[in-house]
C-alpha atoms as a PDB file:
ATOM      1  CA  UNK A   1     145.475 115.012  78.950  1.00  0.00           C
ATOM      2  CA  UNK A   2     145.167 112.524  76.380  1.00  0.00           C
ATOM      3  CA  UNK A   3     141.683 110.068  77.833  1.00  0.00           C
ATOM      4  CA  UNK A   4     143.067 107.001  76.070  1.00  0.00           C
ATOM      5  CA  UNK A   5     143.550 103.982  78.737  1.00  0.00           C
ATOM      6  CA  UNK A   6     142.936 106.900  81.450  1.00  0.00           C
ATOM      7  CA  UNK A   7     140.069 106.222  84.691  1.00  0.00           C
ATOM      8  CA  UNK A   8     137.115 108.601  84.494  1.00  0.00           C
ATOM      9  CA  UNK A   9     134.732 108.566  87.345  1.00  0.00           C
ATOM     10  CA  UNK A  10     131.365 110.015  86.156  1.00  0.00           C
ATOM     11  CA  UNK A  11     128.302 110.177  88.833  1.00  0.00           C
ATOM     12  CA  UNK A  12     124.718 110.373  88.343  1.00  0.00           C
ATOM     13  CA  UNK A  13     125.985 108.599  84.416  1.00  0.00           C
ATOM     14  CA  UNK A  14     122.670 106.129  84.269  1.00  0.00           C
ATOM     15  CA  UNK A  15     121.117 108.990  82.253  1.00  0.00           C
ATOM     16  CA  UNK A  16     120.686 112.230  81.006  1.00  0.00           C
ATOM     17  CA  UNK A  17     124.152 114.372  80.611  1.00  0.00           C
ATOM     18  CA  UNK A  18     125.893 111.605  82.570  1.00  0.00           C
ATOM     19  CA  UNK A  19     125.293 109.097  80.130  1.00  0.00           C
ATOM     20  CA  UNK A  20     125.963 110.903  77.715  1.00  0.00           C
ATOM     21  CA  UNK A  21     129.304 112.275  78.543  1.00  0.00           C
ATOM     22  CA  UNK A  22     130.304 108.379  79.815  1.00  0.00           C
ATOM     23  CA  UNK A  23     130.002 107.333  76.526  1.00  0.00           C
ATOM     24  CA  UNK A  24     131.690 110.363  75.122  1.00  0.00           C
ATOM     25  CA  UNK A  25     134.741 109.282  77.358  1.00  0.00           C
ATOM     26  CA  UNK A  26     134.662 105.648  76.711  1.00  0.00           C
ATOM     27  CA  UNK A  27     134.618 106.566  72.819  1.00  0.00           C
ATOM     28  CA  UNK A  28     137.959 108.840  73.654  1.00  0.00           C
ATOM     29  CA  UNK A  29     139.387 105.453  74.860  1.00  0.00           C
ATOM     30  CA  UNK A  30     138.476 106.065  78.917  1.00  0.00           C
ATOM     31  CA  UNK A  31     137.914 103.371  81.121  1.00  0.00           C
ATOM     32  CA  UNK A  32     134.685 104.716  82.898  1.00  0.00           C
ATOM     33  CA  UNK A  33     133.455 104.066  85.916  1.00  0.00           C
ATOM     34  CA  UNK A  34     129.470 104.405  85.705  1.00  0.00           C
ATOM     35  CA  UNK A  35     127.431 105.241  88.736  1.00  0.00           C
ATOM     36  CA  UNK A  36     123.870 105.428  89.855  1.00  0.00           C
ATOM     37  CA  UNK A  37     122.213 106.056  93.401  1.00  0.00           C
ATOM     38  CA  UNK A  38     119.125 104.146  92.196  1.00  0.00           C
ATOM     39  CA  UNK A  39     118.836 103.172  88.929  1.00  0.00           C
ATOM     40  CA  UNK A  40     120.947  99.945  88.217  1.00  0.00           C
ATOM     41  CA  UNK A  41     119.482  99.007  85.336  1.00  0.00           C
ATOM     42  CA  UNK A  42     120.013 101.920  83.859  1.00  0.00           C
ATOM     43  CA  UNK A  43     124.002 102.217  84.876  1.00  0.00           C
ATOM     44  CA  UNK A  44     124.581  98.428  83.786  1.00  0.00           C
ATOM     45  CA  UNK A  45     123.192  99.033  80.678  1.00  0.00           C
ATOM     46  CA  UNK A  46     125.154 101.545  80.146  1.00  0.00           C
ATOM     47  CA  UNK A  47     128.357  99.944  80.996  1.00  0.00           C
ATOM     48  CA  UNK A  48     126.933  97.148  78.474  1.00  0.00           C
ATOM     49  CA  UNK A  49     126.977  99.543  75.560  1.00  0.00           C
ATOM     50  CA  UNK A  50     130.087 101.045  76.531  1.00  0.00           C
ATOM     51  CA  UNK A  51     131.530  97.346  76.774  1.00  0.00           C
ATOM     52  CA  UNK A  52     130.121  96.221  73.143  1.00  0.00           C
ATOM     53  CA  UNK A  53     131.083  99.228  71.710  1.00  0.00           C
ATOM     54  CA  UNK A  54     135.116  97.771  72.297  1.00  0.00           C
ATOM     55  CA  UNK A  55     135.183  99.960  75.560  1.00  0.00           C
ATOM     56  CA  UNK A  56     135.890  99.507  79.417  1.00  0.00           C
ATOM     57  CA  UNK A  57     133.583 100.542  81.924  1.00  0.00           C
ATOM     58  CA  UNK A  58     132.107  99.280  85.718  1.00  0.00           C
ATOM     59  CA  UNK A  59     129.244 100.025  87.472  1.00  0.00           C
ATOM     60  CA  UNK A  60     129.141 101.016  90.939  1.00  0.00           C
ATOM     61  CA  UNK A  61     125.962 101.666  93.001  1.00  0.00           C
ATOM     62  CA  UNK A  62     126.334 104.762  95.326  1.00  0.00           C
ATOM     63  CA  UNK A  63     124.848 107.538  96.891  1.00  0.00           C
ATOM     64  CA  UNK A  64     127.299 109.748  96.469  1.00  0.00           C
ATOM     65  CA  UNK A  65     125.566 112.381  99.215  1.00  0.00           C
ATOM     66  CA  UNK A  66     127.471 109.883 101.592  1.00  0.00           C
ATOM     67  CA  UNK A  67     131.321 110.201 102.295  1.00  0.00           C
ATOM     68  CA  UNK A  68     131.706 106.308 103.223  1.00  0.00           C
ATOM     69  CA  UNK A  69     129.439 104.979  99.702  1.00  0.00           C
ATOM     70  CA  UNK A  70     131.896 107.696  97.755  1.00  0.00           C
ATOM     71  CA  UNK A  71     135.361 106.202  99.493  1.00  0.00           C
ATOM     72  CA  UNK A  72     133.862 102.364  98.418  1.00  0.00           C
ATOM     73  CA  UNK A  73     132.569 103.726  94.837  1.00  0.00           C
ATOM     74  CA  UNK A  74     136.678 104.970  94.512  1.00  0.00           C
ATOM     75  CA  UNK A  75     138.138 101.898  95.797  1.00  0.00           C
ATOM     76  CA  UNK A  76     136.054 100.047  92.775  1.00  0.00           C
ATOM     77  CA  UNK A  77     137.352 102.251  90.558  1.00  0.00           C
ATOM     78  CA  UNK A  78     140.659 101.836  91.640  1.00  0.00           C
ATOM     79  CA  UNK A  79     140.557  97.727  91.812  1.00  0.00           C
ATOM     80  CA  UNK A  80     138.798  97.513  88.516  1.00  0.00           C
ATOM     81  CA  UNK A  81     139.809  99.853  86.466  1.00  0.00           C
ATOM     82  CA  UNK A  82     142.888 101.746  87.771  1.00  0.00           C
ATOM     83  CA  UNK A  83     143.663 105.000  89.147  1.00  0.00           C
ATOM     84  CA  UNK A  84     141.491 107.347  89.210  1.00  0.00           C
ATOM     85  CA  UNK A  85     142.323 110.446  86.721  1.00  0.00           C
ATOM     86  CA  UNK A  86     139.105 112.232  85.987  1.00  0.00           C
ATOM     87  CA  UNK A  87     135.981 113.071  87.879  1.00  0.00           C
ATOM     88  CA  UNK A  88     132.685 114.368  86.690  1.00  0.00           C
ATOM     89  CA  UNK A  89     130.794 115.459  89.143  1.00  0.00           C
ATOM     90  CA  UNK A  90     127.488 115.329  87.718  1.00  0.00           C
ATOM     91  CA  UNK A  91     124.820 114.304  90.178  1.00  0.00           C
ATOM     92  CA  UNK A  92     122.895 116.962  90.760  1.00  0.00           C
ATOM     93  CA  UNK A  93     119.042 117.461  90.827  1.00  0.00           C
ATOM     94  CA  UNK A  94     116.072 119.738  90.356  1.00  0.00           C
ATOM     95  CA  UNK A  95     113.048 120.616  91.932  1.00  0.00           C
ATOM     96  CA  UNK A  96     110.887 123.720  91.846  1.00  0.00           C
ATOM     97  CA  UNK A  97     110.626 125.903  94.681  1.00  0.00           C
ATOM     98  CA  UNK A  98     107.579 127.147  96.511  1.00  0.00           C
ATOM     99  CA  UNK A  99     107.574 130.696  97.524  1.00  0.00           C
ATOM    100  CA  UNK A 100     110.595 131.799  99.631  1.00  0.00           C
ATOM    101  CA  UNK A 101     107.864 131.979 102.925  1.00  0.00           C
ATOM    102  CA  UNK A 102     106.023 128.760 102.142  1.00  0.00           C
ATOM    103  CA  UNK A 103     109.349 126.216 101.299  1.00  0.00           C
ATOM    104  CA  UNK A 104     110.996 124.299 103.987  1.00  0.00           C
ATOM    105  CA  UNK A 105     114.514 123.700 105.111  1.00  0.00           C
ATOM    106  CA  UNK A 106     114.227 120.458 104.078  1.00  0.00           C
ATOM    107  CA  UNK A 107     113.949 121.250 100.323  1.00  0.00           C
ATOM    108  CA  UNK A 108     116.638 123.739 100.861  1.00  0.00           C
ATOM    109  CA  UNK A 109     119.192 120.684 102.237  1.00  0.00           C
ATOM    110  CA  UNK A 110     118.117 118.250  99.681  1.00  0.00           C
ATOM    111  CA  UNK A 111     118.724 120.279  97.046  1.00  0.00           C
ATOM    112  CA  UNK A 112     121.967 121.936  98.533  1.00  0.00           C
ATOM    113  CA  UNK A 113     122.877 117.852  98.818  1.00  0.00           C
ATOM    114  CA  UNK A 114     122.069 116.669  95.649  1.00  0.00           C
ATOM    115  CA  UNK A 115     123.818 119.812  93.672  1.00  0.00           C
ATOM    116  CA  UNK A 116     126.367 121.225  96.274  1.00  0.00           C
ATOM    117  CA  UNK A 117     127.448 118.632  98.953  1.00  0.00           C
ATOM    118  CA  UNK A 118     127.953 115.738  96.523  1.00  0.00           C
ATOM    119  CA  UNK A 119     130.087 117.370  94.674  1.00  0.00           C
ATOM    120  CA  UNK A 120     132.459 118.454  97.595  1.00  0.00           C
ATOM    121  CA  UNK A 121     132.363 114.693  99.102  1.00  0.00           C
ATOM    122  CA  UNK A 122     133.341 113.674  95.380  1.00  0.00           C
ATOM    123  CA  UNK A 123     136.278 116.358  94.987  1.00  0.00           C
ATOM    124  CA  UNK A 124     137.511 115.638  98.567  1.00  0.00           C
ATOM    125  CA  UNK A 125     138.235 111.913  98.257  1.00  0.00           C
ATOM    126  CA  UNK A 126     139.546 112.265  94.358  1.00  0.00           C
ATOM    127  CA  UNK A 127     142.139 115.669  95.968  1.00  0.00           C
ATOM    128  CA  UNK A 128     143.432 113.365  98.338  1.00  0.00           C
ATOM    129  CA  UNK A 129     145.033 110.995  95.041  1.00  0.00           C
ATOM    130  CA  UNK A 130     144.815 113.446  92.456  1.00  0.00           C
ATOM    131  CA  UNK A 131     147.314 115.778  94.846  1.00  0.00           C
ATOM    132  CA  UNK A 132     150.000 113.561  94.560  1.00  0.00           C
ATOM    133  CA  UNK A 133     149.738 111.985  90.746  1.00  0.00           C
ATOM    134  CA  UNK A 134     147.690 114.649  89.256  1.00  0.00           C
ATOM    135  CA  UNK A 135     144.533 114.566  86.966  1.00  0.00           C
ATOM    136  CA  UNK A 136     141.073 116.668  86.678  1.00  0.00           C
ATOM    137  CA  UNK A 137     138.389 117.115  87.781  1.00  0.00           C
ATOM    138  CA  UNK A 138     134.492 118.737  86.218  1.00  0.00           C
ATOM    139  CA  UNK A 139     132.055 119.721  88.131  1.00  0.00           C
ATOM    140  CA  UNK A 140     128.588 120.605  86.187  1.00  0.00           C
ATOM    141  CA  UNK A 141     127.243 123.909  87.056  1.00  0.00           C
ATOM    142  CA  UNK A 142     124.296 125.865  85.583  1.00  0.00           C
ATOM    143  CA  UNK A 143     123.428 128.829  83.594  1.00  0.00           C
ATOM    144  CA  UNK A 144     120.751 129.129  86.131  1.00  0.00           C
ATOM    145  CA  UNK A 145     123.300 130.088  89.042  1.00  0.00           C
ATOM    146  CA  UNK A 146     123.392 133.567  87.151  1.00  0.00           C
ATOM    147  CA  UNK A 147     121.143 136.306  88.623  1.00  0.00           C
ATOM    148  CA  UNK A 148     119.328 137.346  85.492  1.00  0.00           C
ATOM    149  CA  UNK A 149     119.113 133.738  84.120  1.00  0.00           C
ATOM    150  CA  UNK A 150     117.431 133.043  87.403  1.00  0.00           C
ATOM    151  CA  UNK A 151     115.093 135.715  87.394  1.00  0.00           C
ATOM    152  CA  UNK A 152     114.092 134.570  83.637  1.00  0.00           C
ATOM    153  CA  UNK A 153     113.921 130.619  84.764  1.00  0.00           C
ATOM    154  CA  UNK A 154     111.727 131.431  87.651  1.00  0.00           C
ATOM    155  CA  UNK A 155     109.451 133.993  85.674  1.00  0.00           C
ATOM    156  CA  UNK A 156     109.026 130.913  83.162  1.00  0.00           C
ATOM    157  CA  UNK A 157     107.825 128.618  86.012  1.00  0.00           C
ATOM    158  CA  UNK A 158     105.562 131.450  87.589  1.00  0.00           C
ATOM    159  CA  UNK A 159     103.305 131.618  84.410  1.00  0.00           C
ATOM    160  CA  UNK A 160     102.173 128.140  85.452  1.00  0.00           C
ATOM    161  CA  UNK A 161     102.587 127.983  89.217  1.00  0.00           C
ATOM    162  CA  UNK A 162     104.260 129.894  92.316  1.00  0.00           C
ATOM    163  CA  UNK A 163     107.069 128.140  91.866  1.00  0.00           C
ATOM    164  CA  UNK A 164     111.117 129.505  91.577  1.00  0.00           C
ATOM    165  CA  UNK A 165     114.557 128.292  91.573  1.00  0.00           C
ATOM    166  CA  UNK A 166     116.599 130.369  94.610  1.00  0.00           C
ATOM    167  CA  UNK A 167     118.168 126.769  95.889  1.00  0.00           C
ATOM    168  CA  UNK A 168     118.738 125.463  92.887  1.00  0.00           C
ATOM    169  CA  UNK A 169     120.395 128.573  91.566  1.00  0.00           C
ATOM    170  CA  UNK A 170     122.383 129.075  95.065  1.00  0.00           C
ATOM    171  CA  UNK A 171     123.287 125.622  95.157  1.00  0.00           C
ATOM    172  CA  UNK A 172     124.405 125.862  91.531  1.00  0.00           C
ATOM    173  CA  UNK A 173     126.114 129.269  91.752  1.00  0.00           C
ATOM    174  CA  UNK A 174     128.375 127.715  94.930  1.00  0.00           C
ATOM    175  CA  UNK A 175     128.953 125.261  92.410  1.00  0.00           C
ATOM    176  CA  UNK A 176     131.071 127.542  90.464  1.00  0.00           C
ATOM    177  CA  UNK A 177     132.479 129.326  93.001  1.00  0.00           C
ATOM    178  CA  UNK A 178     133.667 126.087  94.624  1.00  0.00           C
ATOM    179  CA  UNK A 179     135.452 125.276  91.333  1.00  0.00           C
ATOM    180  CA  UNK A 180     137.002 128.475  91.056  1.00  0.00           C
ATOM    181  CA  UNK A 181     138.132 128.064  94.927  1.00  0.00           C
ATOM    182  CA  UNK A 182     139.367 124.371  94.311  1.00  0.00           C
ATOM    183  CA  UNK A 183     141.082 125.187  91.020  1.00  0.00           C
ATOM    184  CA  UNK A 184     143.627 127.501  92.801  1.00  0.00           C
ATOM    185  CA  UNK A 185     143.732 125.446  95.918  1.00  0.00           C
ATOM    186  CA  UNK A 186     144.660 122.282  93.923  1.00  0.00           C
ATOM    187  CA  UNK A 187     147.321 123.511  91.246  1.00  0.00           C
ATOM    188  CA  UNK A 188     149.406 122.738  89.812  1.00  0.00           C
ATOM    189  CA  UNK A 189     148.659 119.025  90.153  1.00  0.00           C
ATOM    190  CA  UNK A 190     145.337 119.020  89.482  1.00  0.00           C
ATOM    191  CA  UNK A 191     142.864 121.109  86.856  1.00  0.00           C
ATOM    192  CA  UNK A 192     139.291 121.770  87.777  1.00  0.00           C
ATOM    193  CA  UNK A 193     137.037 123.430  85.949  1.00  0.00           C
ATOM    194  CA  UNK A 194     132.920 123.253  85.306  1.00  0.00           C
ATOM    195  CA  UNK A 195     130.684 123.222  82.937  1.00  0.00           C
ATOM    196  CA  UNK A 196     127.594 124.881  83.098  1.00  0.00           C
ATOM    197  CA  UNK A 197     124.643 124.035  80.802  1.00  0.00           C
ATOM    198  CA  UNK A 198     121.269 125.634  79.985  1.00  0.00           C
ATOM    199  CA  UNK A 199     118.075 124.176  79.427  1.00  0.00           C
ATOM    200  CA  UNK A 200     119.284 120.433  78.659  1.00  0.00           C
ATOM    201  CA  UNK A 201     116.600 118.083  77.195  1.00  0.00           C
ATOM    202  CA  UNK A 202     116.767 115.158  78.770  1.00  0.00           C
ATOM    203  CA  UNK A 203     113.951 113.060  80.992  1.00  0.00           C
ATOM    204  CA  UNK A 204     115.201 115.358  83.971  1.00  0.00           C
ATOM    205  CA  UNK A 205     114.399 118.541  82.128  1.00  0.00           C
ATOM    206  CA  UNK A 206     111.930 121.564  83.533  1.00  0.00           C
ATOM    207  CA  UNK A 207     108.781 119.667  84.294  1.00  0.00           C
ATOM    208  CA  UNK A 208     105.842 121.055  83.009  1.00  0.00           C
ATOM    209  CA  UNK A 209     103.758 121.154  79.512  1.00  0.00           C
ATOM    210  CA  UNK A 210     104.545 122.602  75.865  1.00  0.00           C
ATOM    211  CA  UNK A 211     103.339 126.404  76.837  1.00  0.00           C
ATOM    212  CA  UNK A 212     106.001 126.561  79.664  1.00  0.00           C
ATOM    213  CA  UNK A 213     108.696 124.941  77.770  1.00  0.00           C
ATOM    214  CA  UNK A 214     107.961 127.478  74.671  1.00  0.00           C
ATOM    215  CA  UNK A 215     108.139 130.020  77.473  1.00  0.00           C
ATOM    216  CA  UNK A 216     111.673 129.191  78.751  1.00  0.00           C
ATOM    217  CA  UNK A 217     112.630 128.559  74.743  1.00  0.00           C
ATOM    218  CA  UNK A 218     111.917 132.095  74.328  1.00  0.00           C
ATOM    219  CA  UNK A 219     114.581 133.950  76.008  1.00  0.00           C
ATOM    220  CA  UNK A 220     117.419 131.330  74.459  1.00  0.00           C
ATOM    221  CA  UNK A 221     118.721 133.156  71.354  1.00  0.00           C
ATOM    222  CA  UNK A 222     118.812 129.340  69.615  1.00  0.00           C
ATOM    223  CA  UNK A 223     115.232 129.091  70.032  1.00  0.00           C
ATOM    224  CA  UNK A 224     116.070 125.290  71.269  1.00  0.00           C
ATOM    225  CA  UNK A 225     116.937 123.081  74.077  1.00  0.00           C
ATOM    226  CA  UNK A 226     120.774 121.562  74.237  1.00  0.00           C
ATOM    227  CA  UNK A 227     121.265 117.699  73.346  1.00  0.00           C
ATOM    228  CA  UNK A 228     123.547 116.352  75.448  1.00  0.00           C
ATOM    229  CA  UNK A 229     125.349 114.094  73.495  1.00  0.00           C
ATOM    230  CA  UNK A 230     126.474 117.434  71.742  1.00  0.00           C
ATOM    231  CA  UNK A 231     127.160 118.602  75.331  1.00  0.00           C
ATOM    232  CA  UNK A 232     129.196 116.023  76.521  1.00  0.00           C
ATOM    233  CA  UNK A 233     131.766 117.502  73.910  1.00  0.00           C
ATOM    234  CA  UNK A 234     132.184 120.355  76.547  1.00  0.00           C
ATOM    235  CA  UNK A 235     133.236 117.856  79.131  1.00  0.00           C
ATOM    236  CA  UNK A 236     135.724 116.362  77.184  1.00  0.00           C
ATOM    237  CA  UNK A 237     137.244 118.989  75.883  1.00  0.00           C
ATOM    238  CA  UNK A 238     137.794 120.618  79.474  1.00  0.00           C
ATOM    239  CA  UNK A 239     139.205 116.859  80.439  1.00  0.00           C
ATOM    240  CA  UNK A 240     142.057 117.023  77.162  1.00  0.00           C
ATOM    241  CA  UNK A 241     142.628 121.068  77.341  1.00  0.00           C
ATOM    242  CA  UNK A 242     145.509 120.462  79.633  1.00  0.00           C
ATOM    243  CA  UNK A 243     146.220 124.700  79.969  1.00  0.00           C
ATOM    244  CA  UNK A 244     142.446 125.073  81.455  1.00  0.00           C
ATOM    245  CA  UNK A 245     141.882 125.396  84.762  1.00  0.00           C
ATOM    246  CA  UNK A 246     139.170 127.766  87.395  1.00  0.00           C
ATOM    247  CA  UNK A 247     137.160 127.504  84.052  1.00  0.00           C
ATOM    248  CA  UNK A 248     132.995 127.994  84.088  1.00  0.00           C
ATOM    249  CA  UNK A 249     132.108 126.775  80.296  1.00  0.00           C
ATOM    250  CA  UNK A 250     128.805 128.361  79.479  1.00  0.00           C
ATOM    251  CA  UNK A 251     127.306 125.691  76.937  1.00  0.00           C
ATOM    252  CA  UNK A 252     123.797 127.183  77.173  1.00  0.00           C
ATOM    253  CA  UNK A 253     122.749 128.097  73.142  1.00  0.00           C
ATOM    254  CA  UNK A 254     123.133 131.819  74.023  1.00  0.00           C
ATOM    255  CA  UNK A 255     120.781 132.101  77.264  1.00  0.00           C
ATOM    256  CA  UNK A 256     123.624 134.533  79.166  1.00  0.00           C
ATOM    257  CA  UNK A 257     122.777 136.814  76.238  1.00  0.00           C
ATOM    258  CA  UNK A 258     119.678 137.935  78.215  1.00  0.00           C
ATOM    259  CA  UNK A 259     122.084 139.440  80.370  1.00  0.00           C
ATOM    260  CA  UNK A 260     123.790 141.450  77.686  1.00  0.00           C
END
């Protein structure tokens, strides 16, 4: 898939990876829809780069945890901008968890939600198009949703706290097993594939002081955190690479090594 004058959806794009990959699309010649849950300023002024820059982009407020905000954010899309021919499902979210006996089920839905559940409300509404005229879809994964990479997240956190990541990593590791699932249900019409960073450094990253970040940075063979303007090359490459599909692209400076 060539990106020039083609519609990219990308959620949760106000910031962090999101951002970055919008641009990274809009530069490819995408028109890009940008989305936010919350933070409008943030998602117009993104769309304002992306516009001064020579580019086409919209901004659409939704919660994309909701079916009905996701079937108006695709009808925007749609009257705006065009068909829809790409989504990047990136919404997703982190927060430490307690020990397994003292978290709640409500932690364990909101972060199945944020991670898991958006992602499926996404893919269903853009298979019900994308089944008839084709296109692709990304999902973003983590290198977290691998046992070992787990283990050596949440023995990070525990230096400072009682904290771990079991919902994040399940919610992350469905992730990439919904992907897989989709990829085969959906072809040939439509490619889906993930990709699945590790320790990012963006304003979302692991909360939590210099000792705990040297901490994680020690069991990455790079010895540093991923910039994700250098990751948002992932995404587009798995957008052009029309011969990949049911693909999980570790981008994570060597973490999976640990499990070597």
């Amino acid at each position: 898939m060539i990106l020039q004058g083609k519609v990219a959806i990308v959620t949760g794009s106000s910031r962090g990876i999101g951002r970055a990959v919008a641009f990274a699309f809009a530069e490819r010649g995408a028109r890009v829809l940008v989305n936010s849950a919350t933070d409008v300023a943030g998602g117009r002024s993104v769309v304002a780069e992306i516009i001064n820059s020579g580019g086409a982009a919209h901004y659409a407020q939704a919660d994309v945890c909701d079916p009905q905000q996701v079937e108006r954010m695709f009808g925007e899309a749609d009257s705006v901008l065009g068909p829809v021919d790409v989504l990047v499902n990136n919404v997703g979210g982190f927060t430490p968890d307690a020990s397994l006996a003292g978290t709640t089920m409500e932690h364990w839905l909101h972060i199945l939600q944020i991670n898991l559940l958006s992602t499926v409300a996404c893919s269903m509404r853009a298979a019900r198009t994308m089944i008839h005229c084709g296109g692709s879809i990304i999902n973003t994964s983590s290198a977290a949703s691998g046992g070992t990479v787990s283990w050596h997240l949440a023995k990070g956190l525990d230096q400072k706290s009682q904290e771990g990541v079991m919902a994040y990593s399940a919610a992350k590791a469905a992730v990439s097993n919904f992907t897989m699932a989709m990829a085969k249900h959906l072809a040939p019409h439509v490619r889906v594939n993930a990709v699945a960073p590790g320790f990012v450094a963006t304003s979302d990253s692991l909360p939590a002081g210099a000792e705990l970040e040297q901490s994680w940075l020690s069991h990455i063979p790079l010895r540093r955190a991923i910039d994700p303007v250098g990751l948002a090359g992932s995404y587009v490459h798995l957008a052009e690479s029309d011969y990949l599909t049911g693909m999980i692209l570790t981008a994570d400076a060597g973490l999976m090594l640990e499990q070597a």
